[in-house]
N, C-alpha and C. Protein backbone atom coordinates (compact mmCIF):
# COMPACT_ATOMS: atom_id res chain seq x y z
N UNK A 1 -39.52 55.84 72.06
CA UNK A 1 -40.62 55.47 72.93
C UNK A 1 -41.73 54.84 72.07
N UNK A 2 -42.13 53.84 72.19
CA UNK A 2 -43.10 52.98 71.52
C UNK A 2 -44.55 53.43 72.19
N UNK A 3 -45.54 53.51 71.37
CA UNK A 3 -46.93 53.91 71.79
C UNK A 3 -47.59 52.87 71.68
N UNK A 4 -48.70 53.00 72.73
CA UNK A 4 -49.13 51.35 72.86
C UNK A 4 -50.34 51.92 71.97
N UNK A 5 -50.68 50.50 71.42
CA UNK A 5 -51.91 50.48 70.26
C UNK A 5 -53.22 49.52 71.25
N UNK A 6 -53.61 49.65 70.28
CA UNK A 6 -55.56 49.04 71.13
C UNK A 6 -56.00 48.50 70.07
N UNK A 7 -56.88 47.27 70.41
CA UNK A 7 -57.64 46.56 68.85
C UNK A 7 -59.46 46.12 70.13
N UNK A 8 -59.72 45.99 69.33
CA UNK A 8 -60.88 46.12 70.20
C UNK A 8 -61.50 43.98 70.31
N UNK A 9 -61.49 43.72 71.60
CA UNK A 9 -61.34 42.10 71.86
C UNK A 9 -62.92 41.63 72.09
N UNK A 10 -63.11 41.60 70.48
CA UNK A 10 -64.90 41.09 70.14
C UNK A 10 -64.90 39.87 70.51
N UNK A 11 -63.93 38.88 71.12
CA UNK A 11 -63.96 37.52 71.41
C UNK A 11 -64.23 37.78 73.05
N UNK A 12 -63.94 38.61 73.42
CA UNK A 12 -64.74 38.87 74.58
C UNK A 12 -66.45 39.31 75.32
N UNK A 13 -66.40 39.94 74.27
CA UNK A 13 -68.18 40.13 74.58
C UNK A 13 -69.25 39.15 74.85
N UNK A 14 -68.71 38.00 74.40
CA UNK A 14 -69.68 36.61 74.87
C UNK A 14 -69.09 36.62 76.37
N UNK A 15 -67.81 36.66 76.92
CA UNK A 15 -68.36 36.68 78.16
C UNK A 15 -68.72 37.80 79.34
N UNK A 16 -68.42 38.91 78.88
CA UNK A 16 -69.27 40.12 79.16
C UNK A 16 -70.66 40.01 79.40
N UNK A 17 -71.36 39.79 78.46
CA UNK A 17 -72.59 39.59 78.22
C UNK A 17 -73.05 38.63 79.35
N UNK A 18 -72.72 37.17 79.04
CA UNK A 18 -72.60 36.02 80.19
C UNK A 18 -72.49 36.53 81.81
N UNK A 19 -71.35 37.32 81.99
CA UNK A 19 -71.45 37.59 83.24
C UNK A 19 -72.58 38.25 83.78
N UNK A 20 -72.89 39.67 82.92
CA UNK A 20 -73.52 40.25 83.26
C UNK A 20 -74.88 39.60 83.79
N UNK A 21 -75.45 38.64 82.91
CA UNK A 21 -76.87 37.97 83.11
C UNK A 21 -76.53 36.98 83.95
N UNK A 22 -75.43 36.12 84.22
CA UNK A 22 -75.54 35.14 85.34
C UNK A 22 -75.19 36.14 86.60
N UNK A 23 -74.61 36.94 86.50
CA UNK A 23 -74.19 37.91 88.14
C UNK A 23 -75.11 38.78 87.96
N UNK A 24 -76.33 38.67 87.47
CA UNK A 24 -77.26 39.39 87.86
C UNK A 24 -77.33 41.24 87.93
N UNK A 25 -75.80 41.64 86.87
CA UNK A 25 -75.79 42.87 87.40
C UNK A 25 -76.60 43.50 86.02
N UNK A 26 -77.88 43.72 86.27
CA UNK A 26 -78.98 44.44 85.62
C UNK A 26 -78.52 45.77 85.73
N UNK A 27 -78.03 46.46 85.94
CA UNK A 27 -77.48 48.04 86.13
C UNK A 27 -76.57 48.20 85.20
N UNK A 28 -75.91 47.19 84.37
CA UNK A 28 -75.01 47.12 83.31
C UNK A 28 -75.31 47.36 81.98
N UNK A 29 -75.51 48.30 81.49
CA UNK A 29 -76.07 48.36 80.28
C UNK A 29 -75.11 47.76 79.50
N UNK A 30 -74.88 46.47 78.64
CA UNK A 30 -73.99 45.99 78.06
C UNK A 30 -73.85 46.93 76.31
N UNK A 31 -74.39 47.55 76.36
CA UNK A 31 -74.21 48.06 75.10
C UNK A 31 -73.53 49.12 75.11
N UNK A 32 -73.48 49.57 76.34
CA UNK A 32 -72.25 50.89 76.72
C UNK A 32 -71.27 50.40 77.39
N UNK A 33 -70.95 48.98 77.32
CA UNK A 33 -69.77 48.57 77.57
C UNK A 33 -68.99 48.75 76.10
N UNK A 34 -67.40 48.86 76.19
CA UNK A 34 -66.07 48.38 74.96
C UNK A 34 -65.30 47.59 75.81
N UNK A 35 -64.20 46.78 75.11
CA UNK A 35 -63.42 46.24 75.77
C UNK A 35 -62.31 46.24 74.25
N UNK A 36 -61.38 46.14 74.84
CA UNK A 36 -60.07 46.29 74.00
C UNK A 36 -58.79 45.55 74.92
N UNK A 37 -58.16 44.95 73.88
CA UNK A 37 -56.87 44.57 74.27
C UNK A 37 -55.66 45.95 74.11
N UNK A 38 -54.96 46.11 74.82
CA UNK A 38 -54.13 47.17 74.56
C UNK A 38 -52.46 46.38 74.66
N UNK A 39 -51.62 46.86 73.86
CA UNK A 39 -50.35 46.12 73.33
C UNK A 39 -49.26 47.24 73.55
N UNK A 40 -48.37 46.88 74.43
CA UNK A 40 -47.26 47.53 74.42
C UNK A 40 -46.79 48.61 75.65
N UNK A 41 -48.43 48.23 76.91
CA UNK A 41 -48.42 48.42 77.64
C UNK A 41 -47.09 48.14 78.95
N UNK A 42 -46.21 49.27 79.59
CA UNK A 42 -45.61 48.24 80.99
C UNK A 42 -45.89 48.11 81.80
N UNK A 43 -47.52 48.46 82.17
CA UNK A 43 -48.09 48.32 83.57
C UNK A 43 -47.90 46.44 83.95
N UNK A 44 -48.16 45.98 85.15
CA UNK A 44 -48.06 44.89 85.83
C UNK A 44 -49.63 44.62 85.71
N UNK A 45 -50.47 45.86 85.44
CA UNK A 45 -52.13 44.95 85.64
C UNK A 45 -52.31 43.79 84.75
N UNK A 46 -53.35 43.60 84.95
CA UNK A 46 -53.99 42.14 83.66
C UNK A 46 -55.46 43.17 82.77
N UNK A 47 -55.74 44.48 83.55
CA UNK A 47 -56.77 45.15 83.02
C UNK A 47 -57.09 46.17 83.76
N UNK A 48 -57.93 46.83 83.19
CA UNK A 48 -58.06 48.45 83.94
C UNK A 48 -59.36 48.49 83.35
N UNK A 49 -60.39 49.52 84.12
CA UNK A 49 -61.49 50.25 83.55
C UNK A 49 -61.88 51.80 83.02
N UNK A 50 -62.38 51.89 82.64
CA UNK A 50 -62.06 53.82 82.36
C UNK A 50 -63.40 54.33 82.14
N UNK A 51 -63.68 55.08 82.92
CA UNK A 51 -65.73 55.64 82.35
C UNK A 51 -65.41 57.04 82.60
N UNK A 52 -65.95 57.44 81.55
CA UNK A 52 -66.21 58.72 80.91
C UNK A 52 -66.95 59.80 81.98
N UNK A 53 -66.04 60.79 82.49
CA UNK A 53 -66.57 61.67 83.40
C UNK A 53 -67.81 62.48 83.02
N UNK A 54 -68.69 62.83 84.40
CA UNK A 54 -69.77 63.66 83.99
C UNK A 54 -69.46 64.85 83.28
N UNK A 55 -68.36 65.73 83.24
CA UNK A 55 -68.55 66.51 82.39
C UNK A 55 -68.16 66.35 80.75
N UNK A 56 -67.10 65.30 80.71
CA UNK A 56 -66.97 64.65 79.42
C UNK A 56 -68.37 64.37 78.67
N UNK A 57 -69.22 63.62 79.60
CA UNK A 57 -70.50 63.43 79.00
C UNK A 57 -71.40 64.53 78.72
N UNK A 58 -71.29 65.80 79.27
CA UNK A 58 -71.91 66.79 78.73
C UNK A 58 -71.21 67.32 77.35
N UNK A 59 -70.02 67.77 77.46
CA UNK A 59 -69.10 68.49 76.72
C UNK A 59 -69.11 67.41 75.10
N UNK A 60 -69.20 66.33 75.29
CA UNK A 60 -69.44 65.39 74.05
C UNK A 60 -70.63 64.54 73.60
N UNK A 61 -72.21 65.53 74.51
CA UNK A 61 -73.12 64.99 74.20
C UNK A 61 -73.47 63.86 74.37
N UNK A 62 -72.93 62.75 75.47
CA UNK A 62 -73.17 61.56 75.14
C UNK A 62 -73.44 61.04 76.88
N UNK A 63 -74.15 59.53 76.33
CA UNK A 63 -74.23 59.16 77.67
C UNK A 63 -73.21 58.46 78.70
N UNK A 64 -73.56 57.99 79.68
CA UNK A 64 -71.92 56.94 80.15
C UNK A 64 -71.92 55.71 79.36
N UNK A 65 -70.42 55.62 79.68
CA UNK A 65 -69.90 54.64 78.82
C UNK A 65 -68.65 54.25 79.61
N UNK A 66 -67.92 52.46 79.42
CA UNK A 66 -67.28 52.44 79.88
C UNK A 66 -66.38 51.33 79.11
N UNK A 67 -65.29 51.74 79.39
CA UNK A 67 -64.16 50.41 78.56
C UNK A 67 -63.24 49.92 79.16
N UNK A 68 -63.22 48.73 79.14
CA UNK A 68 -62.45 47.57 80.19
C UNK A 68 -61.29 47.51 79.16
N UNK A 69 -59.89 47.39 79.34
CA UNK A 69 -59.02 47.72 78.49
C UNK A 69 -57.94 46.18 79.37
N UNK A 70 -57.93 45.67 78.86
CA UNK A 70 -57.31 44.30 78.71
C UNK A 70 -55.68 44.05 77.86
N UNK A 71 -54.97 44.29 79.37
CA UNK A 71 -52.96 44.58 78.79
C UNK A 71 -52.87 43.05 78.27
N UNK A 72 -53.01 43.23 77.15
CA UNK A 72 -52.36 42.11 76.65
C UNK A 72 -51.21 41.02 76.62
N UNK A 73 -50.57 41.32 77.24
CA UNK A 73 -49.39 40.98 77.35
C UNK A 73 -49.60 40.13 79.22
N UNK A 74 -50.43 40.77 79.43
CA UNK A 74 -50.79 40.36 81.54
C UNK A 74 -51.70 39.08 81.52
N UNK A 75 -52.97 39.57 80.65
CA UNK A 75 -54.28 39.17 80.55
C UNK A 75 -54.05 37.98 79.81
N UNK A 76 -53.79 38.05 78.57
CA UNK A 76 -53.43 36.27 77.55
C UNK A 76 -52.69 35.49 77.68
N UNK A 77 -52.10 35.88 78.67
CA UNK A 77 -51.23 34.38 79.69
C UNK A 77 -51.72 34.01 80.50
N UNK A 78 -53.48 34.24 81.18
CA UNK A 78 -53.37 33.87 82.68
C UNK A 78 -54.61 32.66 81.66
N UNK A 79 -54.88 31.64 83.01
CA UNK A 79 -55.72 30.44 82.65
C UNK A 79 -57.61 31.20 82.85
N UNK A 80 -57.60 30.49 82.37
CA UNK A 80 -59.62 30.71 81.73
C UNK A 80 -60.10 31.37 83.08
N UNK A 81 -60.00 30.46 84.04
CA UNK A 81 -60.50 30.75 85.50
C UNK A 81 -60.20 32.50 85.76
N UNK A 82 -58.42 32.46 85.82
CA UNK A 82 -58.56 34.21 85.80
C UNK A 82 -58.56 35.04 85.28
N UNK A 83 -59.03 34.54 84.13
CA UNK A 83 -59.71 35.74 82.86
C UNK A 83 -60.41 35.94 83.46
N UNK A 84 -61.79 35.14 83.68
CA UNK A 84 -62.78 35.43 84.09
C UNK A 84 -62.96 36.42 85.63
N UNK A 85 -62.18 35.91 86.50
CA UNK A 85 -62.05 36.69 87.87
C UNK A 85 -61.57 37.90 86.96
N UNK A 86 -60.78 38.23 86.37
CA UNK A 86 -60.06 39.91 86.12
C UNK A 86 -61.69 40.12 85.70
N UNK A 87 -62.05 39.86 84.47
CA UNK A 87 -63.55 40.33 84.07
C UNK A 87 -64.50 40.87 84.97
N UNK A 88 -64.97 39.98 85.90
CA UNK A 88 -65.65 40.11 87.30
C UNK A 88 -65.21 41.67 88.30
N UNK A 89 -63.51 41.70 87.96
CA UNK A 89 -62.97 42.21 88.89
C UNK A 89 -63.53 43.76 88.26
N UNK A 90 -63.40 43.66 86.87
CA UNK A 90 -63.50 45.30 86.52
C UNK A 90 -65.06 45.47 86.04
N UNK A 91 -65.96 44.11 86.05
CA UNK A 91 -67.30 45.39 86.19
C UNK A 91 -68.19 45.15 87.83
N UNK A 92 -67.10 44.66 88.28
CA UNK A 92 -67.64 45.27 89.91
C UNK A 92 -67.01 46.49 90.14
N UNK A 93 -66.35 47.26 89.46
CA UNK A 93 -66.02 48.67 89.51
C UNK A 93 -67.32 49.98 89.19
N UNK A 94 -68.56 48.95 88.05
CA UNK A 94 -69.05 49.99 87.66
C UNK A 94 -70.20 50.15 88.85
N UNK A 95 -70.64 51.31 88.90
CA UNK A 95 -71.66 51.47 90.08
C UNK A 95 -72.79 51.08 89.67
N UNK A 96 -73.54 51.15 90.86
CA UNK A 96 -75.42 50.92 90.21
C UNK A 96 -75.81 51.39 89.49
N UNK A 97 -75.33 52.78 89.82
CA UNK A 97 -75.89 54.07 89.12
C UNK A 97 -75.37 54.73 87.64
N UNK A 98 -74.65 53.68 87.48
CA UNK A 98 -73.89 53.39 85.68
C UNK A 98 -73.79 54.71 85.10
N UNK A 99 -72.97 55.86 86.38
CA UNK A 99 -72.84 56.82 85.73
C UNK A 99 -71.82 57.39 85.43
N UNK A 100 -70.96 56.50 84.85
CA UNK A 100 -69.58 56.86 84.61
C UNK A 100 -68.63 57.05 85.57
N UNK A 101 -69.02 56.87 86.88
CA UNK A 101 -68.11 56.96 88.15
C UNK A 101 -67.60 55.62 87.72
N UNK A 102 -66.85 55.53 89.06
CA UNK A 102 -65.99 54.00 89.47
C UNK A 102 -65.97 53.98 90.90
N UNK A 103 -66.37 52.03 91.01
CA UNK A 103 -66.19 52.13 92.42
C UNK A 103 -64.48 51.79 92.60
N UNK A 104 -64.19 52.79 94.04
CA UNK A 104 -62.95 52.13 94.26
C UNK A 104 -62.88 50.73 94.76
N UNK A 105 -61.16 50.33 94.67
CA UNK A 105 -61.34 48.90 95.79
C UNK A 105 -61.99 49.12 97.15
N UNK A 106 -62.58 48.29 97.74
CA UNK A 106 -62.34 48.03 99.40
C UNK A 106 -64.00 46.93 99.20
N UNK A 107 -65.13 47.86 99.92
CA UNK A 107 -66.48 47.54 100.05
C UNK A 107 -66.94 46.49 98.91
N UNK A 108 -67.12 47.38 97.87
CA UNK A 108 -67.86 46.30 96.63
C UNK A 108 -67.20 45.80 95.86
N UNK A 109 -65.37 46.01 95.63
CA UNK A 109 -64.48 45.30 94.89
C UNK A 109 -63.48 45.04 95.79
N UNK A 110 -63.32 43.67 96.36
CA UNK A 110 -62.55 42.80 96.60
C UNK A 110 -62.59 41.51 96.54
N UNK A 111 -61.17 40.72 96.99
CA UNK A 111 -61.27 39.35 96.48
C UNK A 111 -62.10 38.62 96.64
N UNK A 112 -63.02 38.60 97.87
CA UNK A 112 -64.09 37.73 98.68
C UNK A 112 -65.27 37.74 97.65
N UNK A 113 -65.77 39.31 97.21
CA UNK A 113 -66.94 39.53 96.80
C UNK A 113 -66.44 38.73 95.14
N UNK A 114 -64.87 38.82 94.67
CA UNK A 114 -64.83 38.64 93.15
C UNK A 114 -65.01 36.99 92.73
N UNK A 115 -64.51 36.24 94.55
CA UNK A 115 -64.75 35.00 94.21
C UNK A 115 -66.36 34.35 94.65
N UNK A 116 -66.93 35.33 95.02
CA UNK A 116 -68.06 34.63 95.67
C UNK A 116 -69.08 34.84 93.82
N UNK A 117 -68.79 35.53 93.51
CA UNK A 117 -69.52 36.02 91.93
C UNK A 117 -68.92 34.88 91.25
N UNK A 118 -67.24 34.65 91.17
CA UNK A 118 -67.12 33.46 90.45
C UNK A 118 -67.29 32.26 90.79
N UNK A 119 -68.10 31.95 92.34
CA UNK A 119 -68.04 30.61 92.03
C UNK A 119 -69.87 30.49 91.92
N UNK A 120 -70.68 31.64 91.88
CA UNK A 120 -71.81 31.84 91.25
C UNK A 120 -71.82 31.25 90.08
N UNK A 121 -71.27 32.06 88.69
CA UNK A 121 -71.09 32.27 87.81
C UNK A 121 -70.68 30.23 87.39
N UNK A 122 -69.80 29.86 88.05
CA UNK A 122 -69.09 28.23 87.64
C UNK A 122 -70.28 27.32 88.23
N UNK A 123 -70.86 27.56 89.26
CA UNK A 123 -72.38 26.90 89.72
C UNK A 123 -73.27 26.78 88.54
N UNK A 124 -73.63 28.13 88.36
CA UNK A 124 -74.89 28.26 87.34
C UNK A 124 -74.13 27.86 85.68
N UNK A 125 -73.15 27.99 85.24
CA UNK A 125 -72.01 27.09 84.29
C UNK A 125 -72.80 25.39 84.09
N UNK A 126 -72.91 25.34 85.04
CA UNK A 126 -72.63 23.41 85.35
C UNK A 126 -74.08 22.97 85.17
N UNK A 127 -74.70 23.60 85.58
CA UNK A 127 -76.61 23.17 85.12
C UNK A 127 -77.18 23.67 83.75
């Protein structure tokens, strides 16, 4: 059984960052974001999110935090456009309240809301 490994995808944080300030999501503390490519994964996603439960955050002293984990193998084949939508897709997961919850799909993460952010995001791009 092969164990999947993780490297952490610093070529991503420029557009982390980017999103965050053109989609306006001020509730994002980008500095308690990680993001990592993970290798050797067989899930079908292109990416997943993971935030650190409230009692994790007591039990390890720390505040929330969250890491967008990017299957390598899903994610570095798709074209620029749906990088960016997967990106979109997993920090409309994090709540307002950036407290290590997750929103589920339906209300604030779906396709409508992920393309209406990306064609924000390709608007404000172009000026």
């Amino acid at each position: 059984m092969s164990r999947i490994k993780y490297k952490e995808a610093i070529d991503v944080y420029p557009a982390i960052h980017e999103l965050i300030s053109i989609l306006e999501l001020d509730y994002i503390d980008v500095n308690r974001i990680k993001v990592l490519y993970s290798f050797g994964s067989k899930s079908s996603a292109y990416a997943r999110i993971h935030g650190i439960s409230r009692v994790l955050q007591i039990a390890l002293d720390t505040k929330p935090i969250y890491v967008i984990e990017l299957i390598s193998e899903n994610f570095n084949s798709l074209r620029k456009e749906d990088k960016i939508k997967v990106l979109i897709h997993e920090l409309l997961h994090i709540p307002k309240t950036f407290s290590g919850a997750l929103r589920p799909h339906g209300r604030y993460v779906n396709q409508k809301i992920i393309n209406k952010f990306y064609h924000k995001y390709v608007k404000t791009k172009k000026h």
